[in-house]
Protein backbone atom coordinates (compact mmCIF):
# COMPACT_ATOMS: atom_id res chain seq x y z
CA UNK A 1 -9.60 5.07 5.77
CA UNK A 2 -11.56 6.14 2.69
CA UNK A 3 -8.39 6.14 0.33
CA UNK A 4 -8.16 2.16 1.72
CA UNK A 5 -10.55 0.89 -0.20
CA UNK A 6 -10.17 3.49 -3.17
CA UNK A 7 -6.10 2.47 -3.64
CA UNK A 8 -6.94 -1.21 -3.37
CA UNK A 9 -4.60 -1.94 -0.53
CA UNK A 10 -1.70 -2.47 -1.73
CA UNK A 11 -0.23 0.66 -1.98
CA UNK A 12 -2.04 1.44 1.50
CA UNK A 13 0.60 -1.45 2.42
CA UNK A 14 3.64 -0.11 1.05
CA UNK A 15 2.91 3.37 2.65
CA UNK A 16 2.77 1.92 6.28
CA UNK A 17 5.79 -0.01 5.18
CA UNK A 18 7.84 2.61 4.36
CA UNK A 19 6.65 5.38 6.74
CA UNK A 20 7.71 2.58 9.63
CA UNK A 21 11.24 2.41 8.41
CA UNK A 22 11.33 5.91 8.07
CA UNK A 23 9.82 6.63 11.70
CA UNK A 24 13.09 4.60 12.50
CA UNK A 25 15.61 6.53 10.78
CA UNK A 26 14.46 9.34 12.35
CA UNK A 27 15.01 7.48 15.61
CA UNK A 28 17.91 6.31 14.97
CA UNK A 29 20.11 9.68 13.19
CA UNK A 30 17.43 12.28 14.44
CA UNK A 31 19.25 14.80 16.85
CA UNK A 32 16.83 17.75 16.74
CA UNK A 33 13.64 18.12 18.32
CA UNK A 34 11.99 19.16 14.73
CA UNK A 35 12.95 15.75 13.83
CA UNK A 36 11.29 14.12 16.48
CA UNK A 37 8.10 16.29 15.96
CA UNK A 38 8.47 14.59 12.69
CA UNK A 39 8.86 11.10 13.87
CA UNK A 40 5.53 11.34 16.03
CA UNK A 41 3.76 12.82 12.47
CA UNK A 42 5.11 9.96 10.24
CA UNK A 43 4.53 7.17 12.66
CA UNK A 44 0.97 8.28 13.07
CA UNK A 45 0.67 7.77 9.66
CA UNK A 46 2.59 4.46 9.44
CA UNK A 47 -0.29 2.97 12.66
CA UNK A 48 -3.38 4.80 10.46
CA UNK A 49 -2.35 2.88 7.74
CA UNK A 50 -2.38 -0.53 9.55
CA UNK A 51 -6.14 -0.77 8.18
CA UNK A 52 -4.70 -1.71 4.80
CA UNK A 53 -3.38 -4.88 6.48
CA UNK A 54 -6.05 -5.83 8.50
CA UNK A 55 -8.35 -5.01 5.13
CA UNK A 56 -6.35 -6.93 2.38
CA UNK A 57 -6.96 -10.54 2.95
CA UNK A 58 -10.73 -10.19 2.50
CA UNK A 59 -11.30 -8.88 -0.92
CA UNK A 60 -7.96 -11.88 -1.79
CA UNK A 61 -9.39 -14.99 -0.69
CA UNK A 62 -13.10 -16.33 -1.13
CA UNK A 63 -15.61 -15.67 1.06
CA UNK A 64 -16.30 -18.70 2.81
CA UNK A 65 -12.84 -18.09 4.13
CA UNK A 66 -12.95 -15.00 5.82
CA UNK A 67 -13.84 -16.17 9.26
CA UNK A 68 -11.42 -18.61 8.74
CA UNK A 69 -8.64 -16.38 8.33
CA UNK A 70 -9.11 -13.45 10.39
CA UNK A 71 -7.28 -15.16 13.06
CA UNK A 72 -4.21 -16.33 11.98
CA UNK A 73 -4.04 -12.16 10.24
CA UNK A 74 -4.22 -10.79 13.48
CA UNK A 75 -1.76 -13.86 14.73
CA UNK A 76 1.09 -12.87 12.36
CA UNK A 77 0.98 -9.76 13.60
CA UNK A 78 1.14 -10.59 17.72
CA UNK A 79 3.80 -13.72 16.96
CA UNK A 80 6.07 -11.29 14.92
CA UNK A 81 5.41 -8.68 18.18
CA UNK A 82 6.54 -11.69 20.38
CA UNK A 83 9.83 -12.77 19.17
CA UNK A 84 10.79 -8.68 18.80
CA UNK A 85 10.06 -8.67 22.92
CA UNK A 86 11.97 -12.21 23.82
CA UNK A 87 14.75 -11.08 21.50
CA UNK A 88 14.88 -6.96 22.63
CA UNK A 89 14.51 -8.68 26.02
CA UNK A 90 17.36 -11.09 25.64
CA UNK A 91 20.06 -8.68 23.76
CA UNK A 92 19.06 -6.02 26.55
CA UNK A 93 19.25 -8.40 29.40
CA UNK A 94 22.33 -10.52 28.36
CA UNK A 95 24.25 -6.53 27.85
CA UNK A 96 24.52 -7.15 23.62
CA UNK A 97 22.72 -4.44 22.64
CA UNK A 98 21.47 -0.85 24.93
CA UNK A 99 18.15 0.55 24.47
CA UNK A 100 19.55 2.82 21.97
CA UNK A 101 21.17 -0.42 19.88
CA UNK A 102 17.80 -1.70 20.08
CA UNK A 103 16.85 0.70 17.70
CA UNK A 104 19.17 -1.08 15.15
CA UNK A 105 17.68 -4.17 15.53
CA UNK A 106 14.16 -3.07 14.30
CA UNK A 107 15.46 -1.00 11.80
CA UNK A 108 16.62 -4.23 10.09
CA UNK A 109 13.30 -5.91 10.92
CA UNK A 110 10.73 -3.16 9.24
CA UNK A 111 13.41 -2.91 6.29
CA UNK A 112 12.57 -6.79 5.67
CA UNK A 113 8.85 -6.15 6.14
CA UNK A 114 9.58 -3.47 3.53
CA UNK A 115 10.62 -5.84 1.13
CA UNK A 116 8.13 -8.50 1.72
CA UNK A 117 5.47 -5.36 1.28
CA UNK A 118 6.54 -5.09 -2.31
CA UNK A 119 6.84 -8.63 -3.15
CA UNK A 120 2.81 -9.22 -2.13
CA UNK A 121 0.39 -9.84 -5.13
CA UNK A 122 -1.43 -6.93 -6.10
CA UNK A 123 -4.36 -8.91 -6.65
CA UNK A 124 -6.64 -5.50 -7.70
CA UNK A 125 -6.02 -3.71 -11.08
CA UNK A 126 -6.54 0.12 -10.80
CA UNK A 127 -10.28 0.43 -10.72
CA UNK A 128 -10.29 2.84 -13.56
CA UNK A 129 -8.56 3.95 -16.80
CA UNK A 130 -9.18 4.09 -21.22
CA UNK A 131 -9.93 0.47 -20.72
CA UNK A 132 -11.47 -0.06 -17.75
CA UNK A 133 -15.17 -0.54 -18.21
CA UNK A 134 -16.31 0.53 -14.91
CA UNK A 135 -20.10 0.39 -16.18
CA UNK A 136 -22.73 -2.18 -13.97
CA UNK A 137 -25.51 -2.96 -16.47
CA UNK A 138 -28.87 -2.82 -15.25
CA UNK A 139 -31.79 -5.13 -16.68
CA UNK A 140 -35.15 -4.06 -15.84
CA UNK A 141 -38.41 -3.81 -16.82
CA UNK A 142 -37.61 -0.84 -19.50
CA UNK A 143 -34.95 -3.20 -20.95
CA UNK A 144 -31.01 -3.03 -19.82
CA UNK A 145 -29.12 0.55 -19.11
CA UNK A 146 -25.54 0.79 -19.21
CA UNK A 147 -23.49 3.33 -17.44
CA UNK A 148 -20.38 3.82 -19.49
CA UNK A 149 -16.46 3.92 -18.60
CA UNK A 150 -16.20 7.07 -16.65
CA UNK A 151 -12.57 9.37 -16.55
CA UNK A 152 -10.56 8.69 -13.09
CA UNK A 153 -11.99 11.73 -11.57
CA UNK A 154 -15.44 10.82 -12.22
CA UNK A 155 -14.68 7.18 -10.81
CA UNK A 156 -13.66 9.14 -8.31
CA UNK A 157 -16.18 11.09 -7.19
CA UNK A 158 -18.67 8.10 -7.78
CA UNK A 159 -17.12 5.91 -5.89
CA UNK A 160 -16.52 8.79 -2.89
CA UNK A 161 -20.14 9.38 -2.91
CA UNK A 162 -21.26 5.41 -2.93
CA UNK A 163 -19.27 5.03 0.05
CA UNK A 164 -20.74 7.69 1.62
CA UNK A 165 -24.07 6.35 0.97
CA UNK A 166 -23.08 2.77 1.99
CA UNK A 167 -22.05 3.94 5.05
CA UNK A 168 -24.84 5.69 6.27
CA UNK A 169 -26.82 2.92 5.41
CA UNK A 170 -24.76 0.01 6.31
CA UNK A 171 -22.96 1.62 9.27
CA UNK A 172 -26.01 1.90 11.68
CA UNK A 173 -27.32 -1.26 11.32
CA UNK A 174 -28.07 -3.02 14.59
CA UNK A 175 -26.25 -6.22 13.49
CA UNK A 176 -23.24 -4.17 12.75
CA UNK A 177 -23.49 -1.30 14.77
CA UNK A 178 -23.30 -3.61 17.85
CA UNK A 179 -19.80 -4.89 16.67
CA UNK A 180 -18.59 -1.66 15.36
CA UNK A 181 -19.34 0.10 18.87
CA UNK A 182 -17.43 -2.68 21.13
CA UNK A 183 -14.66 -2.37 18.58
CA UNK A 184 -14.23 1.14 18.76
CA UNK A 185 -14.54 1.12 22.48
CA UNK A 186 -12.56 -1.21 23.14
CA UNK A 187 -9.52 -0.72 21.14
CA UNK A 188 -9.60 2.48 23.07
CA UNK A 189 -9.32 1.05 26.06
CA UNK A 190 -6.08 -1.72 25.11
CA UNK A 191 -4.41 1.23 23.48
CA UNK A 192 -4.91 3.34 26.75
CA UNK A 193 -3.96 0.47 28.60
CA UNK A 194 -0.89 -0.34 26.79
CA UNK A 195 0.32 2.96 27.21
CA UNK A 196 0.45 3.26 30.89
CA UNK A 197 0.60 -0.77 32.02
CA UNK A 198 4.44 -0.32 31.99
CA UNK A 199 3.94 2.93 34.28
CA UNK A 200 1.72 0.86 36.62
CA UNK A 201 4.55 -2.21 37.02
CA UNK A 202 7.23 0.69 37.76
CA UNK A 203 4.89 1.78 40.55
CA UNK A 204 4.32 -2.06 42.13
CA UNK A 205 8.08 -2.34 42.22
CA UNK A 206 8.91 0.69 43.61
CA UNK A 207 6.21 0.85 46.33
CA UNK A 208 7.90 -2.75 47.02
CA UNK A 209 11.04 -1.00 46.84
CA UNK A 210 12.06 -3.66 44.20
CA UNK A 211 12.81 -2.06 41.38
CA UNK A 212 15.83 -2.89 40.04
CA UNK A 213 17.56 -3.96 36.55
CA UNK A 214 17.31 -7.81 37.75
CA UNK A 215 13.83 -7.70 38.20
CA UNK A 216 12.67 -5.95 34.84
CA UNK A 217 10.84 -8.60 32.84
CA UNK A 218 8.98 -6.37 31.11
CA UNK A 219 9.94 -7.55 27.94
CA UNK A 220 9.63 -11.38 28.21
CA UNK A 221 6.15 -10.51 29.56
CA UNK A 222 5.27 -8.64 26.72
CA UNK A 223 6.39 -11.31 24.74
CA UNK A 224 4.20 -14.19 26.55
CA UNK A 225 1.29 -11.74 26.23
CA UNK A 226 1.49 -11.52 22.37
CA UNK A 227 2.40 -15.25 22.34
CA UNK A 228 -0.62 -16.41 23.94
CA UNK A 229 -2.66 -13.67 22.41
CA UNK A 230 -2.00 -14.69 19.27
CA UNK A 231 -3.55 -18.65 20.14
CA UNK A 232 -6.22 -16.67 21.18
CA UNK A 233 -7.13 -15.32 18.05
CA UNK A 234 -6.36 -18.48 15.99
CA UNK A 235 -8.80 -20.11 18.41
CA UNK A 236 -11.78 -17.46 17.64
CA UNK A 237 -11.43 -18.24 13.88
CA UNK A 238 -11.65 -21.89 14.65
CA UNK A 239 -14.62 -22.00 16.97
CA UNK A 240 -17.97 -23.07 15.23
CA UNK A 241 -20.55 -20.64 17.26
CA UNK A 242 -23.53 -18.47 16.13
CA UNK A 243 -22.21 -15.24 17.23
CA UNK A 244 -25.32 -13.39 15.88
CA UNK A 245 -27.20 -14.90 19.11
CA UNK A 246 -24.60 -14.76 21.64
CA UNK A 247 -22.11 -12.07 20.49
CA UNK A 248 -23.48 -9.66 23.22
CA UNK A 249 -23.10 -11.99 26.07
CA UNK A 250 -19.90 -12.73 25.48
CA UNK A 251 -19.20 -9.86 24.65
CA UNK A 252 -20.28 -8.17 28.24
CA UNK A 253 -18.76 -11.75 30.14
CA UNK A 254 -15.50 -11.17 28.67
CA UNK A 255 -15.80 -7.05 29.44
CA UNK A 256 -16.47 -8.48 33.07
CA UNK A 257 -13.49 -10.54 33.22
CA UNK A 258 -11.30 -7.40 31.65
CA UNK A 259 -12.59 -4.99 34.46
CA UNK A 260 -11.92 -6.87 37.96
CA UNK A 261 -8.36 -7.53 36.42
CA UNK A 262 -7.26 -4.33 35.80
CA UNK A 263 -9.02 -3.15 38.82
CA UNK A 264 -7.29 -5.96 40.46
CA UNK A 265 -3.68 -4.96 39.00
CA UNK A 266 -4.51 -1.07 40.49
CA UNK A 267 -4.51 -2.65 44.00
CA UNK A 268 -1.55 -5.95 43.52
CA UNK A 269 1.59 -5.32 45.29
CA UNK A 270 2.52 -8.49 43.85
CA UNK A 271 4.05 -7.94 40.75
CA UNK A 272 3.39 -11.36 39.31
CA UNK A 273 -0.30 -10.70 40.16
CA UNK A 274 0.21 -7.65 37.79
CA UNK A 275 1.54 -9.61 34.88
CA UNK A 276 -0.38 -12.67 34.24
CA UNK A 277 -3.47 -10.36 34.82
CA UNK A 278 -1.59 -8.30 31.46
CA UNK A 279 -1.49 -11.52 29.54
CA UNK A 280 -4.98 -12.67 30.18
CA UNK A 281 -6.88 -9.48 29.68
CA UNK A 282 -4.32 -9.17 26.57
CA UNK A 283 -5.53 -12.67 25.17
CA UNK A 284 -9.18 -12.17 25.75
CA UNK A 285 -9.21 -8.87 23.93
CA UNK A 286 -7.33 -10.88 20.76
CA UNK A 287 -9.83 -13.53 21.00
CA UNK A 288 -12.91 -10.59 21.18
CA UNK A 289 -10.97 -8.42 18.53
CA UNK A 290 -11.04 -11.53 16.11
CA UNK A 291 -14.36 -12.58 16.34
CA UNK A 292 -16.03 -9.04 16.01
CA UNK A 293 -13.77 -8.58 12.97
CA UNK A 294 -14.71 -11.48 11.29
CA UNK A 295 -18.25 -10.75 11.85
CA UNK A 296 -17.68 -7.65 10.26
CA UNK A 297 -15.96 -8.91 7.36
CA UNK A 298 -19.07 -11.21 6.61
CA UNK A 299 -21.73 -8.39 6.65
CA UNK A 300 -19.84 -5.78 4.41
CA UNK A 301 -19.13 -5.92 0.69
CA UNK A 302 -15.94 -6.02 -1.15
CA UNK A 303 -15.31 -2.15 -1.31
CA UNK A 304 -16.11 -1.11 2.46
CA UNK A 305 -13.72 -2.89 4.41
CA UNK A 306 -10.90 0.02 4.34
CA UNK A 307 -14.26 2.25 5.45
CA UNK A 308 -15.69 0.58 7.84
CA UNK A 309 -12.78 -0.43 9.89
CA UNK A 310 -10.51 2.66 9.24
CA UNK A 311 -13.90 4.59 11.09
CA UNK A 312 -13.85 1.91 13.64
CA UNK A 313 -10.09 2.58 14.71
CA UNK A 314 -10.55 6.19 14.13
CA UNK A 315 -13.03 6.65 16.39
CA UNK A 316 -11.14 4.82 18.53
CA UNK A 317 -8.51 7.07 19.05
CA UNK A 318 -10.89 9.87 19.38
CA UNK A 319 -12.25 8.33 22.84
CA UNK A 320 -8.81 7.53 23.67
CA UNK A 321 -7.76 11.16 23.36
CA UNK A 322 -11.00 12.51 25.31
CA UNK A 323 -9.94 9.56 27.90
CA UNK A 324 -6.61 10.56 27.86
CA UNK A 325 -7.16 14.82 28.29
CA UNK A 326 -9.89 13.61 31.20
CA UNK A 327 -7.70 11.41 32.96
CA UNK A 328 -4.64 12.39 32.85
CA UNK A 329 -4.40 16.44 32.12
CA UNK A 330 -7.73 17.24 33.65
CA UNK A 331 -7.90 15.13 36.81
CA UNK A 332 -3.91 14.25 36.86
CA UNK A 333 -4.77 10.73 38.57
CA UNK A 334 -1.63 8.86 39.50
CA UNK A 335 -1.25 5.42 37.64
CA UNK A 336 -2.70 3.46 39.84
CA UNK A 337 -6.15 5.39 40.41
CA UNK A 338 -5.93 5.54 36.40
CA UNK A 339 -6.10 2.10 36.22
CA UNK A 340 -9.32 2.30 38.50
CA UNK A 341 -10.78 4.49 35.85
CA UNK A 342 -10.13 1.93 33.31
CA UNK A 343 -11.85 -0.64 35.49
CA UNK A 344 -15.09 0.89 35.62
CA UNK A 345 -15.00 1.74 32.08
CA UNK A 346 -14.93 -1.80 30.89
CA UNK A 347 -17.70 -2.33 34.01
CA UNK A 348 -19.89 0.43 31.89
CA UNK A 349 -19.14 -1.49 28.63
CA UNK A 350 -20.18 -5.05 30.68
CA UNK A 351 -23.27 -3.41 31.76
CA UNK A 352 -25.03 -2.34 28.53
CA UNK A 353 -23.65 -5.46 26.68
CA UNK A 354 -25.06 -8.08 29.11
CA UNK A 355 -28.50 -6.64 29.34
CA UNK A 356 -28.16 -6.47 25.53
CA UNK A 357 -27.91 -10.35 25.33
CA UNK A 358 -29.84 -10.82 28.14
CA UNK A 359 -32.64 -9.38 26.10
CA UNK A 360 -31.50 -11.16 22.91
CA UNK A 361 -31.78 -14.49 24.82
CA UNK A 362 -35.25 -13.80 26.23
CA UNK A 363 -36.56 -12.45 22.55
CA UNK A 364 -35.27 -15.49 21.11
CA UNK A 365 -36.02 -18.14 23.37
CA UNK A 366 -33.05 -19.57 25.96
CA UNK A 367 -33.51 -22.86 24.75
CA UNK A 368 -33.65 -21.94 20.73
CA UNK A 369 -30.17 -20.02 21.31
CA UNK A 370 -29.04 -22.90 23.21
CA UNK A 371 -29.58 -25.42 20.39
CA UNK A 372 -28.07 -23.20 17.97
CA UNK A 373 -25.11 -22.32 19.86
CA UNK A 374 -22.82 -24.04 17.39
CA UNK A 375 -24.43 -23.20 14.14
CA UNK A 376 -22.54 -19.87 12.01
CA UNK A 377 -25.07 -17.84 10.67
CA UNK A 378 -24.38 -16.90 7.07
CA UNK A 379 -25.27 -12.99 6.28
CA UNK A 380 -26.19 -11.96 3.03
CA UNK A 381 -23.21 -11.28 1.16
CA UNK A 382 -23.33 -7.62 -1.18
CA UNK A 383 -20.05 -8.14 -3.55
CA UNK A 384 -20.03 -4.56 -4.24
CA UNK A 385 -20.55 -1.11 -3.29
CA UNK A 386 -22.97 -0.67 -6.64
CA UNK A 387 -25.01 -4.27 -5.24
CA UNK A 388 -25.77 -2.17 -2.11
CA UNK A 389 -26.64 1.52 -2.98
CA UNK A 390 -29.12 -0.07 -5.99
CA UNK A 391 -30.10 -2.32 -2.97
CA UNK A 392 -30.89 0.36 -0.59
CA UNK A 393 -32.47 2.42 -3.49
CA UNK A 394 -34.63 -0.15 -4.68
CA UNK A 395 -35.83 -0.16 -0.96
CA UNK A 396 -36.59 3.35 -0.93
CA UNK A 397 -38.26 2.98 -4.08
CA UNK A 398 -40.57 0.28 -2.94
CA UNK A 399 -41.38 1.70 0.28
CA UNK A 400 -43.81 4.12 -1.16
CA UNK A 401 -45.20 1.73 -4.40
CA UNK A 402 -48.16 -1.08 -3.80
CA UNK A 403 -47.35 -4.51 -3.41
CA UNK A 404 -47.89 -5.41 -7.21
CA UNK A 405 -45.35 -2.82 -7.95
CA UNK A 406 -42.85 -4.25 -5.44
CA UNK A 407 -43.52 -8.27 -6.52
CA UNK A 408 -42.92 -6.89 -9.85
CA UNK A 409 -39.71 -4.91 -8.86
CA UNK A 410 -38.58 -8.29 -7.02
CA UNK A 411 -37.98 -9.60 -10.00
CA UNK A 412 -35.39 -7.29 -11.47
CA UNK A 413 -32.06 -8.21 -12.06
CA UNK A 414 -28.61 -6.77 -11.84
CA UNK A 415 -25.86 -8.40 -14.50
CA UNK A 416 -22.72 -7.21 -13.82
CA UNK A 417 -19.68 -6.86 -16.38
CA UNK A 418 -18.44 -10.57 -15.42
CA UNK A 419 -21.73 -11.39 -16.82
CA UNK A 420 -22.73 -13.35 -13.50
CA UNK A 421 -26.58 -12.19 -12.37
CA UNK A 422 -27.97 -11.60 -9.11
CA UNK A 423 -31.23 -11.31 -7.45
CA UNK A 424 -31.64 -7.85 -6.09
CA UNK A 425 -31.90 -8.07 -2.43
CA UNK A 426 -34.81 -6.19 -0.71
């Protein structure tokens, strides 16, 4: 996640691009079990590079747009999911193509994907180079100081260290930490979910002793889920509400909702039951997903988005691995009781984010939250990773001067190589 923002996302892209058509190759004419133990290495690097996606389209498009288009992002990706499962369903079902020929089939749709990958605008020139003038000059009261062009490695290491420092200081944040913790937390529990939700519709048909070729609609279901997932998330872009008040009530309400259906789907021996709970605890996670993304996007600047979500999904997987070694190598739970587990794990997550808002809306007044509801609240917007390490050193600085110092500091400028100027922010 920190070459993301470094590489400029594009070539982040192209990587994931090609590393997917290669995990299928290896599918596809792999007959040894070292090329399978290369499969599993090459498509983890194909999914960690999925950041570069999810990244790109906010440093593209104006910032008044990014809520906007967070949805239909994350949309593209569960309709394109969709028609894959309603055709791999159909083919399968209708005796065209075997699971095996299946293979085939998305071969030819990540070699299109390919394709499309190169042809996308590389709307970022390489940050650095004999005439790139990477310098930010600073105006002040001793009169303007400009860092020159540094070499590649330099940039480099500048830019390595910024983000460092911009993520230590932007990371914790309450009004991002708050998103960035749900996100991690849940994603863990989707992808954990997703693993074993086929496992747990096996079981319910063969306790029902129903489980035959006739009555596997696993695919069409997985289809609908995505389908209506992906309205979901173009619905979160579109709703007008002022997250920043009631982010952590919904939050915990929807984390309610997600527990008593899985732990609903552990006990069904109806296997209908089973599925539509799948697609709505599917949907609500899309429409969640999207809106803490977007309020993300607004409260970082242009050269952290590769950072802050690659950390996000990495520690991600890093709870879904301790979940994983607990639940199913240490305590070897059937599928079932694992689904139990995953229950009272969103329960713990609806517990600590509904006294969170419940807090929020007693600090703030029940009725003030309640008449703005349906007002977005803009954050302060920090275009680049230089606007917030001179802003977090200029509060530093400050901290320890007198207050004639710091109205005097206040009125410092930085001018930036576009020659636009902007107030420093303390």
């Amino acid at each position: 996640f920190l070459l993301t923002d470094l590489m400029r996302y594009n070539p982040i892209i192209l990587i994931e691009a090609i590393f997917y058509l290669f995990t299928r190759v290896l599918l596809i004419w792999g007959t040894t079990l070292d090329s399978m133990k290369l499969m599993q290495v090459v498509y983890g690097v194909a999914t960690a590079t999925e950041v570069g996606y999810y990244s790109f389209i906010y440093p593209a498009v104006p910032f008044k747009y990014h809520v906007l288009l967070t949805g239909p992002v994350r949309a593209a990706v569960l309709f394109g999911r969709s028609i894959s499962s309603f055709l791999g369903q159909g083919l399968f079902s209708s005796g065209v193509l075997n699971y095996y020929g299946l293979n085939y089939f998305s071969l030819v749709s990540v070699t299109i994907a390919c394709i499309f990958a190169f042809m996308l605008p590389w709307y970022f020139t390489p940050p650095c180079g004999p005439n790139k003038n990477n310098h930010v000059t600073i105006q002040g009261e001793d009169g303007e100081g400009i860092v020159p062009p540094n070499s590649c490695i330099d940039w480099f290491k500048d830019t390595v260290t910024n983000q460092l420092v911009t993520f230590k200081r932007f990371y914790f944040r309450p009004s991002l930490l708050k998103w960035s913790l749900w996100w991690a937390f849940a994603m863990c529990g989707v992808l954990q979910v997703g693993n074993y939700v086929q496992s747990l519709w096996k079981a319910i048909l063969i306790d029902n002793e129903d489980y035959s070729k006739d009555h596997e609609w696993n695919g069409v279901v997985e289809g609908v889920t995505d389908l209506v997932s992906a309205g979901s998330a173009i619905l979160a872009s579109l709703l007008k509400v002022n997250w920043s008040a009631w982010g952590e009530l919904t939050i915990g309400i929807f984390s309610l909702i997600q527990s008593m259906l899985l732990l609903i789907s552990s006990n069904t021996r109806i296997i209908w039951v089973a599925y539509g709970n799948h697609v709505i605890y599917r949907a609500s996670f899309a429409f969640m997903i999207t809106v803490v993304s977007s309020q993300l996007a607004i409260q970082l600047n242009s050269e952290s988005y590769g950072l802050i979500f690659g950390f996000n999904y990495f520690i991600a997987l890093v709870l879904q691995t301790i979940l994983t070694v607990i639940v199913n190598t240490g305590l070897n739970l059937d599928t079932r009781t694992q689904f139990v587990v995953y229950g009272c794990y969103y329960f713990f997550l609806t517990a600590i984010y509904m006294f969170a808002g419940a807090y929020k809306l007693g600090y703030n007044g029940c009725i003030n939250s309640i008449r703005t509801c349906f007002q977005r609240q803009q954050s302060p917007r920090h275009e680049s990773i230089h606007e917030t390490v001179n802003m977090y050193v200029s509060e530093d600085s400050t901290s320890s001067e007198s207050s004639l110092d710091e109205n005097e500091e206040s009125q410092d400028v930085l001018k930036y190589e576009n020659g636009h100027r902007m107030p420093r922010l303390v």
